[in-house]
PDB file of N, CA and C in Angstrom:
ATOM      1  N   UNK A   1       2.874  15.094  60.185  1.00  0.00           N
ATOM      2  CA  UNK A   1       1.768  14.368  59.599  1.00  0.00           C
ATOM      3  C   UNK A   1       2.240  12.963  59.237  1.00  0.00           C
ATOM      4  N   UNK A   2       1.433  11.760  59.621  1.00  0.00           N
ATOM      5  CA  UNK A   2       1.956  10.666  59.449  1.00  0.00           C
ATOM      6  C   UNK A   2       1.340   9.707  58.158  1.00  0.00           C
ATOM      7  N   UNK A   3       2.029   9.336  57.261  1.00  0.00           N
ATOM      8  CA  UNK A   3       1.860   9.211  55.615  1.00  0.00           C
ATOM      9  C   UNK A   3       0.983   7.387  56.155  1.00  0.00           C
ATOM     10  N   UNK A   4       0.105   7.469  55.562  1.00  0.00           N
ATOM     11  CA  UNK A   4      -0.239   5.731  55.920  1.00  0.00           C
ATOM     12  C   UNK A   4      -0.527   4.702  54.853  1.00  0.00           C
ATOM     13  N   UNK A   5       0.109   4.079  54.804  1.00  0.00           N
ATOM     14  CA  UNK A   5       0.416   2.654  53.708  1.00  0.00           C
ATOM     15  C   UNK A   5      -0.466   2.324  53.790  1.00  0.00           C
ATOM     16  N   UNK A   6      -0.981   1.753  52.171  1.00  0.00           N
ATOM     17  CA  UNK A   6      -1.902   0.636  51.813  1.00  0.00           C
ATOM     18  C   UNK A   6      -1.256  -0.880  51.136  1.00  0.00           C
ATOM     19  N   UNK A   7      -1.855  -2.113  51.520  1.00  0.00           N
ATOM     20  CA  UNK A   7      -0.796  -2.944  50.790  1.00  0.00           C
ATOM     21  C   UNK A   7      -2.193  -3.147  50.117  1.00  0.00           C
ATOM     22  N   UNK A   8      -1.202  -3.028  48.255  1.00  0.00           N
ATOM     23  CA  UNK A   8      -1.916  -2.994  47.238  1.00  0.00           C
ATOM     24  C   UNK A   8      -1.354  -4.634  46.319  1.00  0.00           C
ATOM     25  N   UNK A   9      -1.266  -5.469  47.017  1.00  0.00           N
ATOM     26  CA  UNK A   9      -0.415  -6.862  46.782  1.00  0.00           C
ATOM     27  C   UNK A   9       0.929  -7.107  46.790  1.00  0.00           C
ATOM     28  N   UNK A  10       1.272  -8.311  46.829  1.00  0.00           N
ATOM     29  CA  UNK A  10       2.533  -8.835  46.406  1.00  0.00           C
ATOM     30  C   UNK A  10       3.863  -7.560  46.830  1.00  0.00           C
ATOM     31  N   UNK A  11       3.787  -6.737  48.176  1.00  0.00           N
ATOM     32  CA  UNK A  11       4.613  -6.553  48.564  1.00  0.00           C
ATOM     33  C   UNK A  11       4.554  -5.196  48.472  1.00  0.00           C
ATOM     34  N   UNK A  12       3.714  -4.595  47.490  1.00  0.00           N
ATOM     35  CA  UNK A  12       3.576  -3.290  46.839  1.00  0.00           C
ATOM     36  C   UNK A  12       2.470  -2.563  47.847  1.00  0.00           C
ATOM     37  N   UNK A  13       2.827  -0.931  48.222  1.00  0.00           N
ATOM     38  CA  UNK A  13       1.941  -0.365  49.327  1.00  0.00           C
ATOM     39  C   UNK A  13       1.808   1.475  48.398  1.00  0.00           C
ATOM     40  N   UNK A  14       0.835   1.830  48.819  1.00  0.00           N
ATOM     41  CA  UNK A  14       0.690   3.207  47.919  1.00  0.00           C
ATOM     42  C   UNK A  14       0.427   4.201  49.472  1.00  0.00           C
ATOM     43  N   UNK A  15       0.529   5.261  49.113  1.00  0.00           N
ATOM     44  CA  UNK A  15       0.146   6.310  50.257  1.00  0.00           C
ATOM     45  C   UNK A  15      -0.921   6.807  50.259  1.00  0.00           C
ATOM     46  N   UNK A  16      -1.998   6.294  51.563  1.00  0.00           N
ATOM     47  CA  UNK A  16      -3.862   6.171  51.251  1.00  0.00           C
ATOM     48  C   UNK A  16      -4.395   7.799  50.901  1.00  0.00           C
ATOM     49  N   UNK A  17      -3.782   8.733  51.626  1.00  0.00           N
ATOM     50  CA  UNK A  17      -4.015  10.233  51.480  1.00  0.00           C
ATOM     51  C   UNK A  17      -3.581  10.164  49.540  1.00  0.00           C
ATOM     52  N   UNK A  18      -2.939   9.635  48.671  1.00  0.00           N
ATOM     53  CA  UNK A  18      -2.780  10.452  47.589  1.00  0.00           C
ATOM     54  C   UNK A  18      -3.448   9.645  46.751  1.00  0.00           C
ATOM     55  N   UNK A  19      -4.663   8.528  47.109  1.00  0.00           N
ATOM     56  CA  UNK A  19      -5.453   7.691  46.053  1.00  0.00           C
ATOM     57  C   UNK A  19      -6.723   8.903  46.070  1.00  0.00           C
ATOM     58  N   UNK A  20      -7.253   8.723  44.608  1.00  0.00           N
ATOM     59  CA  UNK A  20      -8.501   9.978  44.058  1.00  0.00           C
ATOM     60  C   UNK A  20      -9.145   8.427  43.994  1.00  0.00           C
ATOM     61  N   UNK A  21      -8.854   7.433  43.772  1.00  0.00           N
ATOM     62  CA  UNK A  21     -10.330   6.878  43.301  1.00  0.00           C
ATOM     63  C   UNK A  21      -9.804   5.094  42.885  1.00  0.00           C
ATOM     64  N   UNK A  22     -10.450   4.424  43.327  1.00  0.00           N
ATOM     65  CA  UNK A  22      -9.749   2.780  42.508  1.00  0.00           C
ATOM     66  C   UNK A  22     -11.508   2.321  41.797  1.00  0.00           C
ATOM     67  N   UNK A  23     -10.875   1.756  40.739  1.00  0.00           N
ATOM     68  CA  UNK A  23     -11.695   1.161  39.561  1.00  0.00           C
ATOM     69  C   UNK A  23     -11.563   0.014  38.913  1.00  0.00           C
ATOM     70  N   UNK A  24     -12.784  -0.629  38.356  1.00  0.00           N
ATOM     71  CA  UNK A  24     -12.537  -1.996  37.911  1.00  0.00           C
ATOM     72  C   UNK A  24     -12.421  -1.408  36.020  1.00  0.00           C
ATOM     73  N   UNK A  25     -11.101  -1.967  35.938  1.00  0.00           N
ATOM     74  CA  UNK A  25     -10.463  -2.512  34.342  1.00  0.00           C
ATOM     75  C   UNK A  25     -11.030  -2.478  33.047  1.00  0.00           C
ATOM     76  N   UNK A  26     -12.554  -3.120  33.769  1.00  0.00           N
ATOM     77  CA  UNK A  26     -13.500  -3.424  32.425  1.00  0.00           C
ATOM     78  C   UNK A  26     -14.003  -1.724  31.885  1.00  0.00           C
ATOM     79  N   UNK A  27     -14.254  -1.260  32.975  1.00  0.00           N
ATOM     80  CA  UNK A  27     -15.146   0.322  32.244  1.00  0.00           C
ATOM     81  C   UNK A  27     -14.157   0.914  31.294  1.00  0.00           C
ATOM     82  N   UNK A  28     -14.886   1.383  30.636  1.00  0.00           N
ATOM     83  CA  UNK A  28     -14.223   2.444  29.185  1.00  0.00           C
ATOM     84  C   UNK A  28     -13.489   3.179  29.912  1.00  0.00           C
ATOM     85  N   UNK A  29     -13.876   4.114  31.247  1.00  0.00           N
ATOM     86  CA  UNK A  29     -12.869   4.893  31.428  1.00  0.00           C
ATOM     87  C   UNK A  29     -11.944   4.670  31.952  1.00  0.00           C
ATOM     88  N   UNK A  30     -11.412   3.142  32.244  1.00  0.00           N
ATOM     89  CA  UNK A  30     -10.662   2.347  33.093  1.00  0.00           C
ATOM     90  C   UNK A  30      -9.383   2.156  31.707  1.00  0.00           C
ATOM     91  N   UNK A  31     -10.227   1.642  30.995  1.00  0.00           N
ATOM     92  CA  UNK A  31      -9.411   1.242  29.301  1.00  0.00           C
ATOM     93  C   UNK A  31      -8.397   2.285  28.895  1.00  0.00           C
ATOM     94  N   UNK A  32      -9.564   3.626  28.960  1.00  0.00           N
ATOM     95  CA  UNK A  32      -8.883   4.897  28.398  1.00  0.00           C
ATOM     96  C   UNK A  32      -7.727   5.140  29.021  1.00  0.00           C
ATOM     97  N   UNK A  33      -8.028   5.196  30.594  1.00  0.00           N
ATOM     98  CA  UNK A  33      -7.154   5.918  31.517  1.00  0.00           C
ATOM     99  C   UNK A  33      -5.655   5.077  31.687  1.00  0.00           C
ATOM    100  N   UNK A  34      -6.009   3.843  31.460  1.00  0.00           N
ATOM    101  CA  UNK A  34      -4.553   2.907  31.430  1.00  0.00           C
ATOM    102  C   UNK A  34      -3.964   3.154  30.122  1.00  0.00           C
ATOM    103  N   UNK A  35      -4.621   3.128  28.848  1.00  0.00           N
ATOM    104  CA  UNK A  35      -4.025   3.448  27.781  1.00  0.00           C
ATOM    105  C   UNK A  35      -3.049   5.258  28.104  1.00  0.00           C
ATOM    106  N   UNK A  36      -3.452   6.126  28.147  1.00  0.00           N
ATOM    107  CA  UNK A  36      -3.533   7.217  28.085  1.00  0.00           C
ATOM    108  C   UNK A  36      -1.929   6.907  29.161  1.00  0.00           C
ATOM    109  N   UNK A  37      -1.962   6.392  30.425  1.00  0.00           N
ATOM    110  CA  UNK A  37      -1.024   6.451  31.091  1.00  0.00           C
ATOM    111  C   UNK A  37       0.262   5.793  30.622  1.00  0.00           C
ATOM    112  N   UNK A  38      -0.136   4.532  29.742  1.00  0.00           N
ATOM    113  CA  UNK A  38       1.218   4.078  29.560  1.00  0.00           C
ATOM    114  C   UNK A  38       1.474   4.746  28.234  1.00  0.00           C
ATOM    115  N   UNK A  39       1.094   5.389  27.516  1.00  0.00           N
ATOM    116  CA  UNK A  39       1.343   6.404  26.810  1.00  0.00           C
ATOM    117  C   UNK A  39       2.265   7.443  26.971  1.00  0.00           C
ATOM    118  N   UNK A  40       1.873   8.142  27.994  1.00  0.00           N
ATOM    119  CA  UNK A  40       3.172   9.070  28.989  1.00  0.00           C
ATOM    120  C   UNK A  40       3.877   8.704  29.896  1.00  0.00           C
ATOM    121  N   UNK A  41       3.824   7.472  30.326  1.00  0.00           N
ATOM    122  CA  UNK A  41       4.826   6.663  31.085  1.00  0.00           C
ATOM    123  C   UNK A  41       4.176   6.936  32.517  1.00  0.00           C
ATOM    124  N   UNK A  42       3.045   7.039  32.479  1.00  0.00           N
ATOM    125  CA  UNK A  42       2.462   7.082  34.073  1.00  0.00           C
ATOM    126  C   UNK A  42       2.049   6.248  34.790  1.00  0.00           C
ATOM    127  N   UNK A  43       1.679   4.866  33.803  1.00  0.00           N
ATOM    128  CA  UNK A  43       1.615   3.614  34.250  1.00  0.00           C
ATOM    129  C   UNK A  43       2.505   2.726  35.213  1.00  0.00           C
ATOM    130  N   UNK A  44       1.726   2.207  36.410  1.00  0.00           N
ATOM    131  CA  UNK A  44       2.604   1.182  37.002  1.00  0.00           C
ATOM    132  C   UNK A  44       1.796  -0.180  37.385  1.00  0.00           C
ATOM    133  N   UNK A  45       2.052  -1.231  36.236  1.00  0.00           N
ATOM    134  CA  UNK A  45       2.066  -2.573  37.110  1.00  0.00           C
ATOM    135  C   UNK A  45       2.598  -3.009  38.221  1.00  0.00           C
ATOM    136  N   UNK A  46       1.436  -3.187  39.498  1.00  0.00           N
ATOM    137  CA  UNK A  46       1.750  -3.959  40.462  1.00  0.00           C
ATOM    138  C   UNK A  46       1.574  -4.973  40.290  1.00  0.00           C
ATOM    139  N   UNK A  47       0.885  -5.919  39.246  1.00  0.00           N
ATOM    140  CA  UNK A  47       0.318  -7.355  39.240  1.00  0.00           C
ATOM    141  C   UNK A  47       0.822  -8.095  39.428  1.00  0.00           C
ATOM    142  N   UNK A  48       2.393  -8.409  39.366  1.00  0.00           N
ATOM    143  CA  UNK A  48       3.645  -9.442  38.916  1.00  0.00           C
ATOM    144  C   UNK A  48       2.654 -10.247  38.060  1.00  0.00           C
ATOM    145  N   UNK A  49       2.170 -10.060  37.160  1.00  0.00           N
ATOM    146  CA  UNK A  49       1.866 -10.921  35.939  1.00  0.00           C
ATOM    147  C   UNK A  49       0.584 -11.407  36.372  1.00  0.00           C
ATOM    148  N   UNK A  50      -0.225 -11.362  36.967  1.00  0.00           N
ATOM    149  CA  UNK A  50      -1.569 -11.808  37.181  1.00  0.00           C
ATOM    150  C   UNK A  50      -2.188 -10.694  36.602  1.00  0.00           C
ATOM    151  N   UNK A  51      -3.494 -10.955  36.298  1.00  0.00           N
ATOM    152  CA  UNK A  51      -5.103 -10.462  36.086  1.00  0.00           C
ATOM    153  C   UNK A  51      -4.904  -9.245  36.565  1.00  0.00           C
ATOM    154  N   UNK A  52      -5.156  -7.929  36.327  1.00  0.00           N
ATOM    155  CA  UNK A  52      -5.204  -6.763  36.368  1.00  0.00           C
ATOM    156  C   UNK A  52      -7.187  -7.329  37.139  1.00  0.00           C
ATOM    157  N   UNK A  53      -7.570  -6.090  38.677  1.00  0.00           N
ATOM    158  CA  UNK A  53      -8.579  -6.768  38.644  1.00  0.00           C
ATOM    159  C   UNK A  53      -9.203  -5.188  39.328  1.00  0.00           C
ATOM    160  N   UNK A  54      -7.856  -4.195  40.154  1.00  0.00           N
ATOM    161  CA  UNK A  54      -8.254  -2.863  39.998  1.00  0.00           C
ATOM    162  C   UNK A  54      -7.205  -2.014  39.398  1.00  0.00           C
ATOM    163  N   UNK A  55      -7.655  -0.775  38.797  1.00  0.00           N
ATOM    164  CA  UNK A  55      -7.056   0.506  38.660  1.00  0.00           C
ATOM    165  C   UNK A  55      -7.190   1.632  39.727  1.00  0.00           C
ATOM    166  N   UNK A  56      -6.098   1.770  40.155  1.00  0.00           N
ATOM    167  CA  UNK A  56      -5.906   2.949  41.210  1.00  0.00           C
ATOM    168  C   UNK A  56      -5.658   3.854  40.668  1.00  0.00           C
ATOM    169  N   UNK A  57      -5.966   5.001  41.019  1.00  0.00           N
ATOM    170  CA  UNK A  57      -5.856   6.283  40.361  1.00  0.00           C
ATOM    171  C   UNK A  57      -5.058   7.243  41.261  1.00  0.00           C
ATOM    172  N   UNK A  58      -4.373   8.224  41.208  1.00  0.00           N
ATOM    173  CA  UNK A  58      -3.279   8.651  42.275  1.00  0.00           C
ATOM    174  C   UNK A  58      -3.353   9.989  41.790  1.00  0.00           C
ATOM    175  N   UNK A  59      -3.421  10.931  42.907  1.00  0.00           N
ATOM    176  CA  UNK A  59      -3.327  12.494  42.858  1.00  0.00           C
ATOM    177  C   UNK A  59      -1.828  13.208  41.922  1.00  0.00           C
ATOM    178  N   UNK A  60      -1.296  12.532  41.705  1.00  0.00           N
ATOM    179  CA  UNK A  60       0.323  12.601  40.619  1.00  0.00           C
ATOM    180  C   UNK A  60       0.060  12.293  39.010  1.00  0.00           C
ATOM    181  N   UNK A  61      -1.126  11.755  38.786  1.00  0.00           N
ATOM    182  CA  UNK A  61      -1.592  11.387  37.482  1.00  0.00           C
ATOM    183  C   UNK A  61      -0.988   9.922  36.896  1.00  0.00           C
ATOM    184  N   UNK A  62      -0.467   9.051  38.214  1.00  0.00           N
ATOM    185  CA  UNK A  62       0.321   7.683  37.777  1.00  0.00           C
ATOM    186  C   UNK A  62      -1.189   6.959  38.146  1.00  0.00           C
ATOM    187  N   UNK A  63      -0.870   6.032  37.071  1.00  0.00           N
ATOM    188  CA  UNK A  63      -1.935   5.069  37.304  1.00  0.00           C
ATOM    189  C   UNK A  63      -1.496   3.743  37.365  1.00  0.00           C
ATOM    190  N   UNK A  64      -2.151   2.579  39.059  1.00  0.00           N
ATOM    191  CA  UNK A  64      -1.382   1.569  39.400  1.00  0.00           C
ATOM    192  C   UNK A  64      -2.174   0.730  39.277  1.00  0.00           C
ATOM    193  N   UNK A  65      -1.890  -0.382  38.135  1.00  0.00           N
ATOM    194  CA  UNK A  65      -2.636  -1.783  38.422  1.00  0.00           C
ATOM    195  C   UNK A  65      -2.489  -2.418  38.929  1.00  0.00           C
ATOM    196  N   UNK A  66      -3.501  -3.048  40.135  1.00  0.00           N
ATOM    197  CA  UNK A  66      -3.162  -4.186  40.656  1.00  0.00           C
ATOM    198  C   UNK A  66      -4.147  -5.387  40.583  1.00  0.00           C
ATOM    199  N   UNK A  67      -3.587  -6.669  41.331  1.00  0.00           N
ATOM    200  CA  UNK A  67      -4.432  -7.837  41.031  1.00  0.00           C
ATOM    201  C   UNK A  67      -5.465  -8.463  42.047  1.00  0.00           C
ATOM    202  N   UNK A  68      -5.288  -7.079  43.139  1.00  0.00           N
ATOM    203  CA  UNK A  68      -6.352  -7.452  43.908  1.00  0.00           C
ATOM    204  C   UNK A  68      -7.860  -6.593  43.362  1.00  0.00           C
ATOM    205  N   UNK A  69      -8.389  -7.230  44.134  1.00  0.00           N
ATOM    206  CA  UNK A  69     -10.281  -6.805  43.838  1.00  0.00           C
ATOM    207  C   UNK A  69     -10.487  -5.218  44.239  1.00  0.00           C
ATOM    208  N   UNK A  70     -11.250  -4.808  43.234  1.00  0.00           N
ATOM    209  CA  UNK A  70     -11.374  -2.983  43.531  1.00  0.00           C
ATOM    210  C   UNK A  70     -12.023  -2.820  45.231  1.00  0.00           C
ATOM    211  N   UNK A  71     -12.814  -3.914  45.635  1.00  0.00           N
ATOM    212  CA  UNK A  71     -13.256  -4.053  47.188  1.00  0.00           C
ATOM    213  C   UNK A  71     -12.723  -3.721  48.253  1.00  0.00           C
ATOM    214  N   UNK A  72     -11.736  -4.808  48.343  1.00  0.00           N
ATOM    215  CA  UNK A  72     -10.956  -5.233  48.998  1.00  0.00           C
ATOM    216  C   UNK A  72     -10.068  -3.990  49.044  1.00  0.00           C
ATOM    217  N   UNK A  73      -9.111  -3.271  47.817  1.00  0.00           N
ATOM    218  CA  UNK A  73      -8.536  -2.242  48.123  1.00  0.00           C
ATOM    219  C   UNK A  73      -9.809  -0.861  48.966  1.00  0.00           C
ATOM    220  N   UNK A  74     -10.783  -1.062  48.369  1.00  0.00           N
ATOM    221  CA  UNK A  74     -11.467   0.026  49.243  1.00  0.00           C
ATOM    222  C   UNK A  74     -11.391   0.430  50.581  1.00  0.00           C
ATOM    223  N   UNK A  75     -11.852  -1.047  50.626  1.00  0.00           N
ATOM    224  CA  UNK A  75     -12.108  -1.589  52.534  1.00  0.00           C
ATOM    225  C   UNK A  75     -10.976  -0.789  52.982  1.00  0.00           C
ATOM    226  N   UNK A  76      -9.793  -1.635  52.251  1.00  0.00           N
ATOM    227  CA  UNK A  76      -8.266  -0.862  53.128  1.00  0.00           C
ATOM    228  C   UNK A  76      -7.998   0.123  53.161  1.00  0.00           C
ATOM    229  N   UNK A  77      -8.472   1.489  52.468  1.00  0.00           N
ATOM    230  CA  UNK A  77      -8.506   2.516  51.966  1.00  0.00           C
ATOM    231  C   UNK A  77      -9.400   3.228  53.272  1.00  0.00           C
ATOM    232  N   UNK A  78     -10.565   2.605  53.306  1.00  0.00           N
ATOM    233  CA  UNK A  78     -11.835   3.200  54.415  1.00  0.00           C
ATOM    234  C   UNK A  78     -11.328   2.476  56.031  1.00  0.00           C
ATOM    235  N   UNK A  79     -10.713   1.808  56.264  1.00  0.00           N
ATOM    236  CA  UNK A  79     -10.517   1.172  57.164  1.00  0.00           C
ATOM    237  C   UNK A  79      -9.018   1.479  57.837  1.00  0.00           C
ATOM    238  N   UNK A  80      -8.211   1.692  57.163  1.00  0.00           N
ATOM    239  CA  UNK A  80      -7.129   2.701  57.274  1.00  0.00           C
ATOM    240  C   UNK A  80      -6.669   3.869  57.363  1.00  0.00           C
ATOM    241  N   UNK A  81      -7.566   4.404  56.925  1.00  0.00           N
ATOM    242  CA  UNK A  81      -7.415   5.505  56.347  1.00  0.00           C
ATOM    243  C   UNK A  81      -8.782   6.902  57.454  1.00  0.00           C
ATOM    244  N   UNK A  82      -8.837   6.386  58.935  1.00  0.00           N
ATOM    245  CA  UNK A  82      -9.628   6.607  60.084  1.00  0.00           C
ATOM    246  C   UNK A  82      -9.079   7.086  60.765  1.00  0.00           C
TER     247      UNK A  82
END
């Protein structure tokens, strides 16, 4: 079975089979779910210091911010992931 990369910015790529879901920052359950993660250490900044702009959500319970647009990761997600 062949594992297929997403580039989620600045160099950083996730494995498209183990994303449940990407989300924009602002929703409550976006707030919760980043709090809650860096809480148990499940959190991972991809941003290198920019604008958090989606939350990826990952079948492992790590949750990855990055600074691209929740869209844009979709597209790559639906478009890759064929």
């Amino acid at each position: 079975m062949k594992t297929i990369l997403i580039n989620i910015g600045f160099g950083n790529a996730v494995a498209a089979g183990r994303v449940i879901a990407v989300i924009t920052p602002a929703s409550a359950s976006g707030k919760r779910l980043r709090d809650e993660a860096k809480e148990n250490n499940y959190l991972i900044d991809a941003t290198h210091g920019r604008k958090t702009r989606a939350i990826i959500i990952m079948d492992s319970n790590h949750i990855i911010l990055s600074a691209m647009q929740p869209e844009t990761i979709s597209n790559r997600l639906m478009n890759d992931g064929e």
